[in-house]
PDB file of N, CA and C in Angstrom:
ATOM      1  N   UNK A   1      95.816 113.247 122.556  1.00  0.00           N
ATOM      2  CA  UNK A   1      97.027 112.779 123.177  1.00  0.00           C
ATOM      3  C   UNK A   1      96.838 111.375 123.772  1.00  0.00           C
ATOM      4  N   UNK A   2      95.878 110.910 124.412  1.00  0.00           N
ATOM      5  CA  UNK A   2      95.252 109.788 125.141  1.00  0.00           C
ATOM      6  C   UNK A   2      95.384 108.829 123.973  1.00  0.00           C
ATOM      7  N   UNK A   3      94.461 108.977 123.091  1.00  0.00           N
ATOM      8  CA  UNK A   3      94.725 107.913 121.349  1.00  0.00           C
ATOM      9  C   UNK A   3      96.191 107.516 121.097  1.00  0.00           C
ATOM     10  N   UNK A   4      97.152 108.785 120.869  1.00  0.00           N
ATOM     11  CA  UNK A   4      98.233 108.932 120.270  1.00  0.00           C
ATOM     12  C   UNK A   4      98.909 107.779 120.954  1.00  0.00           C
ATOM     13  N   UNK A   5      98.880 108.199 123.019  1.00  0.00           N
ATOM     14  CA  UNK A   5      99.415 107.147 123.751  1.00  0.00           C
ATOM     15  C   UNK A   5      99.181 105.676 123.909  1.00  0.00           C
ATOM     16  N   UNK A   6      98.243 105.399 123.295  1.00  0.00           N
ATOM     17  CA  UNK A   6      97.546 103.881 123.342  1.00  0.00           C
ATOM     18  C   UNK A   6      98.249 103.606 122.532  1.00  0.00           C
ATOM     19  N   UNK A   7      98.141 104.005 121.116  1.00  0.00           N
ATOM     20  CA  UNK A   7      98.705 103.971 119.941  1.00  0.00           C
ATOM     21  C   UNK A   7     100.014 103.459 119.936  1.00  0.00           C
ATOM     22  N   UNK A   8     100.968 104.066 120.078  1.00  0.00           N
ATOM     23  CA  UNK A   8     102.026 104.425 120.017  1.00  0.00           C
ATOM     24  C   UNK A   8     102.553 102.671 120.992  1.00  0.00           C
ATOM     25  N   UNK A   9     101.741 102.589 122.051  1.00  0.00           N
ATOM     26  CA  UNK A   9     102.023 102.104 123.424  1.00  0.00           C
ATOM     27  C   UNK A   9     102.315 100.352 122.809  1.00  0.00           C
ATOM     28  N   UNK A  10     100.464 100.381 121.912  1.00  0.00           N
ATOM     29  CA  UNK A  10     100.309  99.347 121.543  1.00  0.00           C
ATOM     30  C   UNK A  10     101.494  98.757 120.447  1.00  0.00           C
ATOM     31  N   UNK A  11     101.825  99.625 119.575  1.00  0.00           N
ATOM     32  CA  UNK A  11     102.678  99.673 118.795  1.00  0.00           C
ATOM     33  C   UNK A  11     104.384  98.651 119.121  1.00  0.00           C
ATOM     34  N   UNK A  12     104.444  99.821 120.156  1.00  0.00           N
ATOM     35  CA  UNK A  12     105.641  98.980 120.812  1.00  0.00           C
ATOM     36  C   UNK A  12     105.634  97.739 121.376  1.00  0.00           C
ATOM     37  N   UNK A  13     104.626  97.079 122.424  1.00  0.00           N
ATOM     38  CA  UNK A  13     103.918  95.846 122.629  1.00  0.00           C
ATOM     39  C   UNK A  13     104.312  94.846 121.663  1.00  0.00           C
ATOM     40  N   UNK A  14     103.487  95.043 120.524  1.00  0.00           N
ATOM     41  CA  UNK A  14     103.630  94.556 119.322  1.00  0.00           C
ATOM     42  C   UNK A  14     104.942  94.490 118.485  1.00  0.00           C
ATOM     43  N   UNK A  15     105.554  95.090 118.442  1.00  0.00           N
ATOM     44  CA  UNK A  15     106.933  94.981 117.505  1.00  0.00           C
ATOM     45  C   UNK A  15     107.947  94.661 118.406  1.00  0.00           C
ATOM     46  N   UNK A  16     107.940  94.578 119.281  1.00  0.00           N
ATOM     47  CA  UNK A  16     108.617  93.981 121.058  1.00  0.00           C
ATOM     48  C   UNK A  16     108.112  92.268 120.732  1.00  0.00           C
ATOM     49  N   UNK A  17     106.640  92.296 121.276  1.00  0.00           N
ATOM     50  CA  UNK A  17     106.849  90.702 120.628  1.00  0.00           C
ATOM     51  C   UNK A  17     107.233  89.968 119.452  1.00  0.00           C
ATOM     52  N   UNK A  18     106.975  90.522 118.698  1.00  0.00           N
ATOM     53  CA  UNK A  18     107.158  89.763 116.880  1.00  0.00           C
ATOM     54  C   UNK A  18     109.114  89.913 116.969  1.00  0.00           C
ATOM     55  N   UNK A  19     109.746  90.936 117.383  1.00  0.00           N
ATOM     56  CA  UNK A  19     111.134  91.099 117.212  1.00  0.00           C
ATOM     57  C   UNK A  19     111.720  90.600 118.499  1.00  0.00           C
ATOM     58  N   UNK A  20     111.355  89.846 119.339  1.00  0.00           N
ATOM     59  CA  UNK A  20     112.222  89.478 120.577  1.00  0.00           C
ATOM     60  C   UNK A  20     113.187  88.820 120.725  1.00  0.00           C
ATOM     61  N   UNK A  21     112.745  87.758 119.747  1.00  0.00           N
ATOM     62  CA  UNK A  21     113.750  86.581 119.418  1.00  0.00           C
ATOM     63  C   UNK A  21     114.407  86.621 118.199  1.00  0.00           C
ATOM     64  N   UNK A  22     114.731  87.462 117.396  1.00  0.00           N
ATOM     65  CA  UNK A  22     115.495  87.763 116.089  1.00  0.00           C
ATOM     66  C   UNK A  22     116.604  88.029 116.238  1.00  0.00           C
ATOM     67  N   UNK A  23     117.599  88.104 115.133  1.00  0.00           N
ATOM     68  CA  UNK A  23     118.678  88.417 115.604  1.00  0.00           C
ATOM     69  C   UNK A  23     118.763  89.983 114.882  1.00  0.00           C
ATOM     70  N   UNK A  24     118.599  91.216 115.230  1.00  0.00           N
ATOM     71  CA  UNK A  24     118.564  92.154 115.069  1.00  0.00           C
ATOM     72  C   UNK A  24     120.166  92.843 115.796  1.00  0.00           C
ATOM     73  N   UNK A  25     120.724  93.519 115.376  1.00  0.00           N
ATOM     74  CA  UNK A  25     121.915  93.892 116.223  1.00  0.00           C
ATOM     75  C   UNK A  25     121.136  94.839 117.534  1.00  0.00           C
ATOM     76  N   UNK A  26     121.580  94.839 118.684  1.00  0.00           N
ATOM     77  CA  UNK A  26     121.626  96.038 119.715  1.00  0.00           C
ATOM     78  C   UNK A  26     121.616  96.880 119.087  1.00  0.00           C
ATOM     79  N   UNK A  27     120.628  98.209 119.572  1.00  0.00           N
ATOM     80  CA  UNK A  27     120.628  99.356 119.596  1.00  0.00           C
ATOM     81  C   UNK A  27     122.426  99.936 120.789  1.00  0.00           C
ATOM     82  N   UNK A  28     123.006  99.052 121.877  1.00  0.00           N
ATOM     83  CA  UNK A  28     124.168  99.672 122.401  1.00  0.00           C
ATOM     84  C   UNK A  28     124.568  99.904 121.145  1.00  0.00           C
ATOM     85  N   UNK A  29     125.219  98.904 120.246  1.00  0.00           N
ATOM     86  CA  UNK A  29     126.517  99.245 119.279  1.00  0.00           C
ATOM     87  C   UNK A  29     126.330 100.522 118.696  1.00  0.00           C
ATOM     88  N   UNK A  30     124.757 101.495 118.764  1.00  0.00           N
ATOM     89  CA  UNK A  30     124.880 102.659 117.795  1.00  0.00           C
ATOM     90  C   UNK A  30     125.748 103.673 118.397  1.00  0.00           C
ATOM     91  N   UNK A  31     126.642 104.587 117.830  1.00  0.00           N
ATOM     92  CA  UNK A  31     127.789 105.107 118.323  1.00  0.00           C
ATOM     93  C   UNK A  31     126.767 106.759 118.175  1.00  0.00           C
ATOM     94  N   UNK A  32     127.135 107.626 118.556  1.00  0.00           N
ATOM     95  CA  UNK A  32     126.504 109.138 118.952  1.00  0.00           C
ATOM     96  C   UNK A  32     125.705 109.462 117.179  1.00  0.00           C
ATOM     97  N   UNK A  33     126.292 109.569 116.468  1.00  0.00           N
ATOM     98  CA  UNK A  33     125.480 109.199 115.109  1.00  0.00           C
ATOM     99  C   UNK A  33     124.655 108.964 115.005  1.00  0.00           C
ATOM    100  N   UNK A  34     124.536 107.579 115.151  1.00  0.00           N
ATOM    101  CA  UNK A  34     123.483 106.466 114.900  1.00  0.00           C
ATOM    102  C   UNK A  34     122.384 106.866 116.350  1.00  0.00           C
ATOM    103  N   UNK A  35     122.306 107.240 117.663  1.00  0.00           N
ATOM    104  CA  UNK A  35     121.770 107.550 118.399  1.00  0.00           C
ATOM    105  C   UNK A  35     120.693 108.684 117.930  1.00  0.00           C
ATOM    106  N   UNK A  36     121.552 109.361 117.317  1.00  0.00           N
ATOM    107  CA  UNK A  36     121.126 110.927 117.168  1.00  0.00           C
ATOM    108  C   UNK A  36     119.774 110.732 115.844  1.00  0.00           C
ATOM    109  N   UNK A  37     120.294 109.654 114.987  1.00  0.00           N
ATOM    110  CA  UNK A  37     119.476 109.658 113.796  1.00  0.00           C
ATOM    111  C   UNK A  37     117.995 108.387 114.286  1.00  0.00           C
ATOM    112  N   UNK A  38     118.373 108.159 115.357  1.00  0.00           N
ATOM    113  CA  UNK A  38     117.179 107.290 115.940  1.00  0.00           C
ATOM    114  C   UNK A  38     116.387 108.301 116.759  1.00  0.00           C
ATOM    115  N   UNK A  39     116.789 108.917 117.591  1.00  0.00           N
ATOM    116  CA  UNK A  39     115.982 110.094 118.198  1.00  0.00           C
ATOM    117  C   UNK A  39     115.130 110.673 117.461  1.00  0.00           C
ATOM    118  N   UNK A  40     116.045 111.555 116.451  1.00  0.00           N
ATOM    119  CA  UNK A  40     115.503 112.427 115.491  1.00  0.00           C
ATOM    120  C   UNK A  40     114.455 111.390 114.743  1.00  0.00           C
ATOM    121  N   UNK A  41     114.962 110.527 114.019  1.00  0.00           N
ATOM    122  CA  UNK A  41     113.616 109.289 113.716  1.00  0.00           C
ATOM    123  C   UNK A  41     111.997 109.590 114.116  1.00  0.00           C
ATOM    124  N   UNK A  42     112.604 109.136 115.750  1.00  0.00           N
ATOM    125  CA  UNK A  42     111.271 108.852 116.519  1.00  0.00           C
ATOM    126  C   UNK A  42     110.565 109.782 117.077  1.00  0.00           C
ATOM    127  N   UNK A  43     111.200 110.885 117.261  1.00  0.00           N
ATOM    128  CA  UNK A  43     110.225 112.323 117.889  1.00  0.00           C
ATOM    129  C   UNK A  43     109.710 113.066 116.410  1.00  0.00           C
ATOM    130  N   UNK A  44     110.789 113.079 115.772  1.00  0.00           N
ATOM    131  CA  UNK A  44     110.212 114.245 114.139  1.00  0.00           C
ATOM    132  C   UNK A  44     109.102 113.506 113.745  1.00  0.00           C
ATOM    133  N   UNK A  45     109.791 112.404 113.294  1.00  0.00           N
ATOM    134  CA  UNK A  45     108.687 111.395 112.134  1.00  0.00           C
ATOM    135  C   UNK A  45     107.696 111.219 112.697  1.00  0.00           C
ATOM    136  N   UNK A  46     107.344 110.530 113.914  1.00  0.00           N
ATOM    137  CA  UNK A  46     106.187 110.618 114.398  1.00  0.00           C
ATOM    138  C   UNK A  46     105.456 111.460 114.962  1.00  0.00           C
ATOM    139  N   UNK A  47     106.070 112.199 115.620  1.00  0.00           N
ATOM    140  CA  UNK A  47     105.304 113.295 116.326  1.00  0.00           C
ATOM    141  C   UNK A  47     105.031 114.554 115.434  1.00  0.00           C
ATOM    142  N   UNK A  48     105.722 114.636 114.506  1.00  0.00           N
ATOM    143  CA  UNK A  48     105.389 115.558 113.769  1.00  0.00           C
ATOM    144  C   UNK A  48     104.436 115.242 112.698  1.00  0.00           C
ATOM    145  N   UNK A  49     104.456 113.939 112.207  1.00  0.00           N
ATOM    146  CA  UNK A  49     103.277 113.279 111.708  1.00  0.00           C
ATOM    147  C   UNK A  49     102.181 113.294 111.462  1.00  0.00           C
ATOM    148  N   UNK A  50     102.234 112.367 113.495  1.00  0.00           N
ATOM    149  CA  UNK A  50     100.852 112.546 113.985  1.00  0.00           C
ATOM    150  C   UNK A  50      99.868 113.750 114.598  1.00  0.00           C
ATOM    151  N   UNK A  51     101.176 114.478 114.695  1.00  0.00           N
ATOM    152  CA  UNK A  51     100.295 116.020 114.624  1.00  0.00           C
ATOM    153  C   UNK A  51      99.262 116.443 113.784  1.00  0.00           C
ATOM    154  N   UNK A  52     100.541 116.515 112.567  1.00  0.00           N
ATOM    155  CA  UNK A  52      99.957 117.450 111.477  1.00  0.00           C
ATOM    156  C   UNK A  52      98.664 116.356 111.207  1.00  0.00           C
ATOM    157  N   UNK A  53      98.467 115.317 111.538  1.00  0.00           N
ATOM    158  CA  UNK A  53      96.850 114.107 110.994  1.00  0.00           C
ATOM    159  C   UNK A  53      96.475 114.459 111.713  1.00  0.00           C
ATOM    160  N   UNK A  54      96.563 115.355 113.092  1.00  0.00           N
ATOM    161  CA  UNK A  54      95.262 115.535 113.850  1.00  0.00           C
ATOM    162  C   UNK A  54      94.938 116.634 113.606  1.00  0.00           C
ATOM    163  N   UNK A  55      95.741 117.668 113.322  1.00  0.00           N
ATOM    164  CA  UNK A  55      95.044 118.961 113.358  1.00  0.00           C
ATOM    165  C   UNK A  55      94.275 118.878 111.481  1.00  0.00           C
ATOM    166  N   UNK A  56      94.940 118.358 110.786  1.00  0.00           N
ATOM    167  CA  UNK A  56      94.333 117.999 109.576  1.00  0.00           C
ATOM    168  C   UNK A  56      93.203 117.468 109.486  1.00  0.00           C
ATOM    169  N   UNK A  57      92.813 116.627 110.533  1.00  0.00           N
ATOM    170  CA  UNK A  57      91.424 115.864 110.579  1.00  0.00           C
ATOM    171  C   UNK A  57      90.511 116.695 111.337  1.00  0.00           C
ATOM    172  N   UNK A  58      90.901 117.726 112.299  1.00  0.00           N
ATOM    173  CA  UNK A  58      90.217 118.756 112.900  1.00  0.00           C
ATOM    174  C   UNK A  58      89.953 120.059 111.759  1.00  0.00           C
ATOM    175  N   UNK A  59      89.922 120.134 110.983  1.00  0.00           N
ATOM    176  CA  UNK A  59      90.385 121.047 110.077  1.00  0.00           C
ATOM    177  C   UNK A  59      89.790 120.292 108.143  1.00  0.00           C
ATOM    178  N   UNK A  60      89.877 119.665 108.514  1.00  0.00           N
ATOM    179  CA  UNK A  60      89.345 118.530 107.193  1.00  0.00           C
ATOM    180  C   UNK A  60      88.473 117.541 106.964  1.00  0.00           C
ATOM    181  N   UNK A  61      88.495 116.934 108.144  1.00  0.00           N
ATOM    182  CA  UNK A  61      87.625 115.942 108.457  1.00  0.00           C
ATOM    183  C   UNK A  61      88.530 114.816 108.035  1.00  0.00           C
ATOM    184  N   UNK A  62      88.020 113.454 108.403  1.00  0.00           N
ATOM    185  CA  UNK A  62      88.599 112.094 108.857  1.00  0.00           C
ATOM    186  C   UNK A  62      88.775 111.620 107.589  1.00  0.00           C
ATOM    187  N   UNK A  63      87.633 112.045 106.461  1.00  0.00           N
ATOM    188  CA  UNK A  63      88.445 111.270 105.123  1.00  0.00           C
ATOM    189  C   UNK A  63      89.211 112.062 104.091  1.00  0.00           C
ATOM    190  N   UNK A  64      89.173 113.599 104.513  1.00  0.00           N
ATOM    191  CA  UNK A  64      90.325 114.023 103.386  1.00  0.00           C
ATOM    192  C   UNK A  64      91.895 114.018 104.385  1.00  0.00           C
ATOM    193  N   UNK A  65      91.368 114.067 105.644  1.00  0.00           N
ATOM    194  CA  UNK A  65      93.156 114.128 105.650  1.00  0.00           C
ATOM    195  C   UNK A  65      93.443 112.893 106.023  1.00  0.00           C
ATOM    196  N   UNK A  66      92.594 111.424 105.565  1.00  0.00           N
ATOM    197  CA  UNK A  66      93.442 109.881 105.761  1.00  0.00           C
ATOM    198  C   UNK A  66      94.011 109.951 104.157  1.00  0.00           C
ATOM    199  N   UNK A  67      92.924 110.688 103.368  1.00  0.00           N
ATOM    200  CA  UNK A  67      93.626 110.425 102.222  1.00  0.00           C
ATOM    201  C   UNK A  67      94.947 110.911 101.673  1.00  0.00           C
ATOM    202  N   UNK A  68      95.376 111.536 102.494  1.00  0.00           N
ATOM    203  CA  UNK A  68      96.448 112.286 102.271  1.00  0.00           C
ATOM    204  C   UNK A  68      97.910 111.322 102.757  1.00  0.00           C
ATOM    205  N   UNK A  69      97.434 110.296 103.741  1.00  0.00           N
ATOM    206  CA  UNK A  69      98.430 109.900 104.066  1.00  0.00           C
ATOM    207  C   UNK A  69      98.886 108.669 103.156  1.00  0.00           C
ATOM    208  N   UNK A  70      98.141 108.718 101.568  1.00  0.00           N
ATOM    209  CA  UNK A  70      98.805 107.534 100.911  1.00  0.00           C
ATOM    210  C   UNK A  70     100.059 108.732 100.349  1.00  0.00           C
ATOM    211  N   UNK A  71      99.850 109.572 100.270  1.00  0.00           N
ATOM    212  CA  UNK A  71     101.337 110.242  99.689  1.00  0.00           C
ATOM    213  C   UNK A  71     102.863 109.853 100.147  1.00  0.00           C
ATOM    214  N   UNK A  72     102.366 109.143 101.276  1.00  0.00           N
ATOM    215  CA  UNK A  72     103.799 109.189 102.389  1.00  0.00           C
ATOM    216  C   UNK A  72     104.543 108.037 101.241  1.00  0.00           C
ATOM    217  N   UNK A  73     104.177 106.851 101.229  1.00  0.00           N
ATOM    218  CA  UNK A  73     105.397 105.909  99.965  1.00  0.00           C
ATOM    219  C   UNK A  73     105.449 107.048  99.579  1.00  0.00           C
ATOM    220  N   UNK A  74     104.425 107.634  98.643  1.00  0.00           N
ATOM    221  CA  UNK A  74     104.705 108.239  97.189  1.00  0.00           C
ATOM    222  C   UNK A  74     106.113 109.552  97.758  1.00  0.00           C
ATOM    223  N   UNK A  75     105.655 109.788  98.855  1.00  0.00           N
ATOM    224  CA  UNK A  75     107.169 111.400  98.820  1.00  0.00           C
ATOM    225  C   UNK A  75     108.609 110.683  99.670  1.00  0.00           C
ATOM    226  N   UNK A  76     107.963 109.194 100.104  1.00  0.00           N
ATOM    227  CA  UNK A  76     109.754 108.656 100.303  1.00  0.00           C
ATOM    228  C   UNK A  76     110.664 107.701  99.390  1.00  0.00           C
ATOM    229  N   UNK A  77     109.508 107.865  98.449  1.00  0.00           N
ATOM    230  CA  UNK A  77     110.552 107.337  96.813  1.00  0.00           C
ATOM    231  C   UNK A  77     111.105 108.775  96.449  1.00  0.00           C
ATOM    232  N   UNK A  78     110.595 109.562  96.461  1.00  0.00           N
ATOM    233  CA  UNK A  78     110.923 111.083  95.303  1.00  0.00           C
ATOM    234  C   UNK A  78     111.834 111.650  96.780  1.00  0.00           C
ATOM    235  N   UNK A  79     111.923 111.427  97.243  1.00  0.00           N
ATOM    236  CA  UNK A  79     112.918 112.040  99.148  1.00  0.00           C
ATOM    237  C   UNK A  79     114.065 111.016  99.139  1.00  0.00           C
ATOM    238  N   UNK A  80     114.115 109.454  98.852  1.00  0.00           N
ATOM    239  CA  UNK A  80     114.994 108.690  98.403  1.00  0.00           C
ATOM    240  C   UNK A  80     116.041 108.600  97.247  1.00  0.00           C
ATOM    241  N   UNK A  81     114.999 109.254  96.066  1.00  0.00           N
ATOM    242  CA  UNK A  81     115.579 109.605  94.772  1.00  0.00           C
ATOM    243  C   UNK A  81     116.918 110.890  94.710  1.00  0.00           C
ATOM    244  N   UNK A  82     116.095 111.945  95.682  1.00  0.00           N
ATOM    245  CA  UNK A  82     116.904 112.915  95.874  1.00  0.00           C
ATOM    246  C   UNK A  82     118.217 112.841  96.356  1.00  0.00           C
ATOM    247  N   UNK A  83     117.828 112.266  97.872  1.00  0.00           N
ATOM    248  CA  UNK A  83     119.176 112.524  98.846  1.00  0.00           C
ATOM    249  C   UNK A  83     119.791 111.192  98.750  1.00  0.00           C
ATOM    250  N   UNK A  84     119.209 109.892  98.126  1.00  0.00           N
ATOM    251  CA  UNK A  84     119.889 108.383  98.054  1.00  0.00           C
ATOM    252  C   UNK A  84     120.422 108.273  96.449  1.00  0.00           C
ATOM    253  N   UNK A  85     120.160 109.003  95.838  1.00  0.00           N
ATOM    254  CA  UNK A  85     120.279 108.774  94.473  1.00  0.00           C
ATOM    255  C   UNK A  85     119.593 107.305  93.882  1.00  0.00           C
ATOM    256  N   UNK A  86     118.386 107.166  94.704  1.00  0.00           N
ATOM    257  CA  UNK A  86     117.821 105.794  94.495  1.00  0.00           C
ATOM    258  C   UNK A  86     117.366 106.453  92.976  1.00  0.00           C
ATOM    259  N   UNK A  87     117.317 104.957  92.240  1.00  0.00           N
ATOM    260  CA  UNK A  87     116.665 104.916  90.672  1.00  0.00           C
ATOM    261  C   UNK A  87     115.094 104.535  91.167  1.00  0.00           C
ATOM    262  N   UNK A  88     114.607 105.456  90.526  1.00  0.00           N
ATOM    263  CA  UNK A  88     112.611 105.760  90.106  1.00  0.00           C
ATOM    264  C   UNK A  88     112.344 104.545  89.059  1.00  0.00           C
ATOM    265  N   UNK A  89     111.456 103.176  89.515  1.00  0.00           N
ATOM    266  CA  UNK A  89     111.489 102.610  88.413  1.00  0.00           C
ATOM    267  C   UNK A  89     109.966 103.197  87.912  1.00  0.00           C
ATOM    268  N   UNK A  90     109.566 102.619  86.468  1.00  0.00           N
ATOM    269  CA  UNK A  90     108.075 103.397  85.977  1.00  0.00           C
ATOM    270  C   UNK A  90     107.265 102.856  86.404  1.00  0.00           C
ATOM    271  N   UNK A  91     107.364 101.622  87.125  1.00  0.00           N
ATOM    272  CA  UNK A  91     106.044 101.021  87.888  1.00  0.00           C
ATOM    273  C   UNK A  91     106.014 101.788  89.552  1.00  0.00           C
ATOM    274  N   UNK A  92     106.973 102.462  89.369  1.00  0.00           N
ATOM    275  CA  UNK A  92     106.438 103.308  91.050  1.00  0.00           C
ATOM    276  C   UNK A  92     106.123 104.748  90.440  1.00  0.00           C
ATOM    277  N   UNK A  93     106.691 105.250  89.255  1.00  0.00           N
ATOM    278  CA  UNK A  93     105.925 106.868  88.725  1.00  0.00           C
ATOM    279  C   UNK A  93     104.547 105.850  88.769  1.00  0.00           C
ATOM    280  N   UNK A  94     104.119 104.912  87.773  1.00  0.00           N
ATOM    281  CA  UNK A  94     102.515 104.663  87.572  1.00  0.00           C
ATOM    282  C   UNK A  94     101.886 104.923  89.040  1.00  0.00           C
ATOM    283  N   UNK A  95     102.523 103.941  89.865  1.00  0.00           N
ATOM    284  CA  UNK A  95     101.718 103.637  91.676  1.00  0.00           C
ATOM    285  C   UNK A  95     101.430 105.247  91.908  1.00  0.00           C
ATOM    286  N   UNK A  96     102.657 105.674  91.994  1.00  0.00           N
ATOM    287  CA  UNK A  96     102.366 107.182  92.794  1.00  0.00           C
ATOM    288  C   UNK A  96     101.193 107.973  91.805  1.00  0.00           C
ATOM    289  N   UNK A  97     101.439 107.863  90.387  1.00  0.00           N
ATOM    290  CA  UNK A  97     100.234 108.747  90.061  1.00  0.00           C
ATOM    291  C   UNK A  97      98.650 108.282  90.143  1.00  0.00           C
ATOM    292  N   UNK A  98      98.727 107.270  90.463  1.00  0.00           N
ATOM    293  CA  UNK A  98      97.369 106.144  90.968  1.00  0.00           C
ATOM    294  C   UNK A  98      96.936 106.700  92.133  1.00  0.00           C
ATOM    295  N   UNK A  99      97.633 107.133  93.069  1.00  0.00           N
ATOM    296  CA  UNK A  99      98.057 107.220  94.580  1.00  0.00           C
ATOM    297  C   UNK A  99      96.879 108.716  94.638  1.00  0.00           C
ATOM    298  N   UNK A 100      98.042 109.621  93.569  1.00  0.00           N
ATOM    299  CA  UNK A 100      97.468 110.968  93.662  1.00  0.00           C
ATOM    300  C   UNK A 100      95.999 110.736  92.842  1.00  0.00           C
ATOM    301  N   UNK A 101      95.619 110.147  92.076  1.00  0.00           N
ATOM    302  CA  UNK A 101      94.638 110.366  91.603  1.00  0.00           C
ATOM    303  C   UNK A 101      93.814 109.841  92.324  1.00  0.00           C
ATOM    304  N   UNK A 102      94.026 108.880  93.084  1.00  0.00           N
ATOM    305  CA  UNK A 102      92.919 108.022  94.550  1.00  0.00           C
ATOM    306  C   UNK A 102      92.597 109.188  95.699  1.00  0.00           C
ATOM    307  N   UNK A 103      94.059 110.153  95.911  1.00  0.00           N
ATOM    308  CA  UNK A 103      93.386 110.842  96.645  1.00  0.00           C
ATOM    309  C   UNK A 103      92.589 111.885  95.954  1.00  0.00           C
ATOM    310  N   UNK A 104      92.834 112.595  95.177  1.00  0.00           N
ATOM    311  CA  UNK A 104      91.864 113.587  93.953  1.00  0.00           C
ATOM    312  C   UNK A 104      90.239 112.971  94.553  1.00  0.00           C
ATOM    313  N   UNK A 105      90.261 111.761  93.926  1.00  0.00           N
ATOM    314  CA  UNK A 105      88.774 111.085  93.965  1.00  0.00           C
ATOM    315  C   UNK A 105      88.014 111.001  95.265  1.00  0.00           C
ATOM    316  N   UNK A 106      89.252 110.779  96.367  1.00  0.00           N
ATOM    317  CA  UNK A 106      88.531 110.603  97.690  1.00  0.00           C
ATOM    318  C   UNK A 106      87.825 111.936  98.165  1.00  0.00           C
ATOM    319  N   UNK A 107      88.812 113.655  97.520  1.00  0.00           N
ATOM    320  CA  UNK A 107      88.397 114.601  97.909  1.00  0.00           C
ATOM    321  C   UNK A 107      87.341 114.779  97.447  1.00  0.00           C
ATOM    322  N   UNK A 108      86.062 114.034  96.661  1.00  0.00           N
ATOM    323  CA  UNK A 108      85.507 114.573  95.938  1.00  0.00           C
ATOM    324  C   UNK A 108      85.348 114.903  94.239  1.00  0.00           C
ATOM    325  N   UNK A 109      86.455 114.846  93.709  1.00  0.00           N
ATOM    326  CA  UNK A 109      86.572 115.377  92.390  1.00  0.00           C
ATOM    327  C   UNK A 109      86.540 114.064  91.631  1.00  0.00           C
ATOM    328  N   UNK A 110      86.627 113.676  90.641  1.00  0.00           N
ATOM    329  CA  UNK A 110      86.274 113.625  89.274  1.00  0.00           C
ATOM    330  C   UNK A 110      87.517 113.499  88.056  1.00  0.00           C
ATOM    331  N   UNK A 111      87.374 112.969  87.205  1.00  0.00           N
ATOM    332  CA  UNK A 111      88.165 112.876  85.946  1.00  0.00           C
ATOM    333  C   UNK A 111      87.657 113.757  85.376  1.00  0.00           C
ATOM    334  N   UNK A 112      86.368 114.084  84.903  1.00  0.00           N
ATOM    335  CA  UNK A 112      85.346 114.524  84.667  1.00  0.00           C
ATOM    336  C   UNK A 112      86.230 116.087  84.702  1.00  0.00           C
ATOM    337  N   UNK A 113      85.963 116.215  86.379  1.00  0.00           N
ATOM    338  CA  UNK A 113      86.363 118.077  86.414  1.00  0.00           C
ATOM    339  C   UNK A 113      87.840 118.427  86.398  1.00  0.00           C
ATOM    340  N   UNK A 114      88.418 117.215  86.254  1.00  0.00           N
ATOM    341  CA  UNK A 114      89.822 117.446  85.918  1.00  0.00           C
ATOM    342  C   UNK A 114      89.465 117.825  84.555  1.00  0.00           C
ATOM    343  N   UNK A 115      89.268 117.388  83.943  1.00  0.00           N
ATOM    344  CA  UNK A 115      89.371 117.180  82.046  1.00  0.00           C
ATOM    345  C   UNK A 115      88.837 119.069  82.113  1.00  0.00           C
ATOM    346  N   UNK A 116      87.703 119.367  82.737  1.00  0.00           N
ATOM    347  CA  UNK A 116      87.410 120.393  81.900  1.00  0.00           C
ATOM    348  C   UNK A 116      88.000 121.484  83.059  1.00  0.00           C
ATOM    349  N   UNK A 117      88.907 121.278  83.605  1.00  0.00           N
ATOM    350  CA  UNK A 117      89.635 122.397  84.504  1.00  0.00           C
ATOM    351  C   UNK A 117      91.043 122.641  83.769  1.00  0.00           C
ATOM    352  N   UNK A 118      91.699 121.004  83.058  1.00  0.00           N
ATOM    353  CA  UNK A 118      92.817 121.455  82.274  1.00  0.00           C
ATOM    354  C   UNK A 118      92.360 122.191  81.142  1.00  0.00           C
ATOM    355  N   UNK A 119      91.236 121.540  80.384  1.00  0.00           N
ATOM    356  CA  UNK A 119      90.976 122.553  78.824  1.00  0.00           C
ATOM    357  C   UNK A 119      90.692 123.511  79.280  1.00  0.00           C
ATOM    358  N   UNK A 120      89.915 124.400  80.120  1.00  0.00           N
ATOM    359  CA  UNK A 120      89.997 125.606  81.145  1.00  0.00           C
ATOM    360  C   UNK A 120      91.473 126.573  80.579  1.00  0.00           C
ATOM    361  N   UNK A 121      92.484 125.783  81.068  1.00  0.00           N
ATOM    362  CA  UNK A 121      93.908 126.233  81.761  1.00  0.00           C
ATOM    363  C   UNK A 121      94.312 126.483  80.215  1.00  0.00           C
ATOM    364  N   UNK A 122      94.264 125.535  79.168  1.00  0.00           N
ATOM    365  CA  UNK A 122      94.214 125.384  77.459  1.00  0.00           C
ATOM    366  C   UNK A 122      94.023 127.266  77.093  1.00  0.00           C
ATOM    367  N   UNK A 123      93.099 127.080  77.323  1.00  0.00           N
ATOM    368  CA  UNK A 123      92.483 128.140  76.928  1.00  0.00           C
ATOM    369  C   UNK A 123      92.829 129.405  76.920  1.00  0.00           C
TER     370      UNK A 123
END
């Protein structure tokens, strides 16, 4: 919790200075809507997040569950696609399957034991 709060703390610090002088609209003008989808934003997305990376790293250790967090682009193109009807171009299918196969490798595994786990499945 102490990390999370530095974190988080520093975070704001930082995007406070770099955005001070921009012209960004007020957060007043957001009407009960727009409030509600900033809340929800900032407690789900992060806190639910940074949870699940800690108990994952307690539970996994520090390099399988960092590797996990390159999925996040990869599941808010296919979460965009869904509910935005955003278009999938093939240079983001390639990235994302790069993505998954970086993490595959970080866990440990292999092309190698892929190859003979699908002819396995063949079989």
């Amino acid at each position: 919790m102490t990390f999370s709060f530095y974190m988080f703390s520093m975070t704001a610090l930082g995007t406070l200075i770099v955005f001070l002088h921009s012209n960004i609209p007020s957060v007043a003008v957001l009407d009960s809507k727009g409030w509600f989808n900033l809340i929800a934003l900032s407690l789900y997305g992060t806190t639910f997040g940074t949870s699940v990376y800690f108990m994952a790293t307690k539970h996994w250790g520090g390099k399988k569950a960092s590797g996990y967090f390159f999925l996040v682009p990869v599941s808010a193109i296919v979460f965009s696609s869904i509910f935005l009807s955003e278009r999938i171009d093939v240079y983001t299918i390639i990235g994302g399957l790069l993505t998954v196969l970086a993490i595959y490798q970080l866990n440990g595994y292999n092309l190698i034991s892929l190859r003979k786990k699908v002819l396995f499945w063949r079989s």
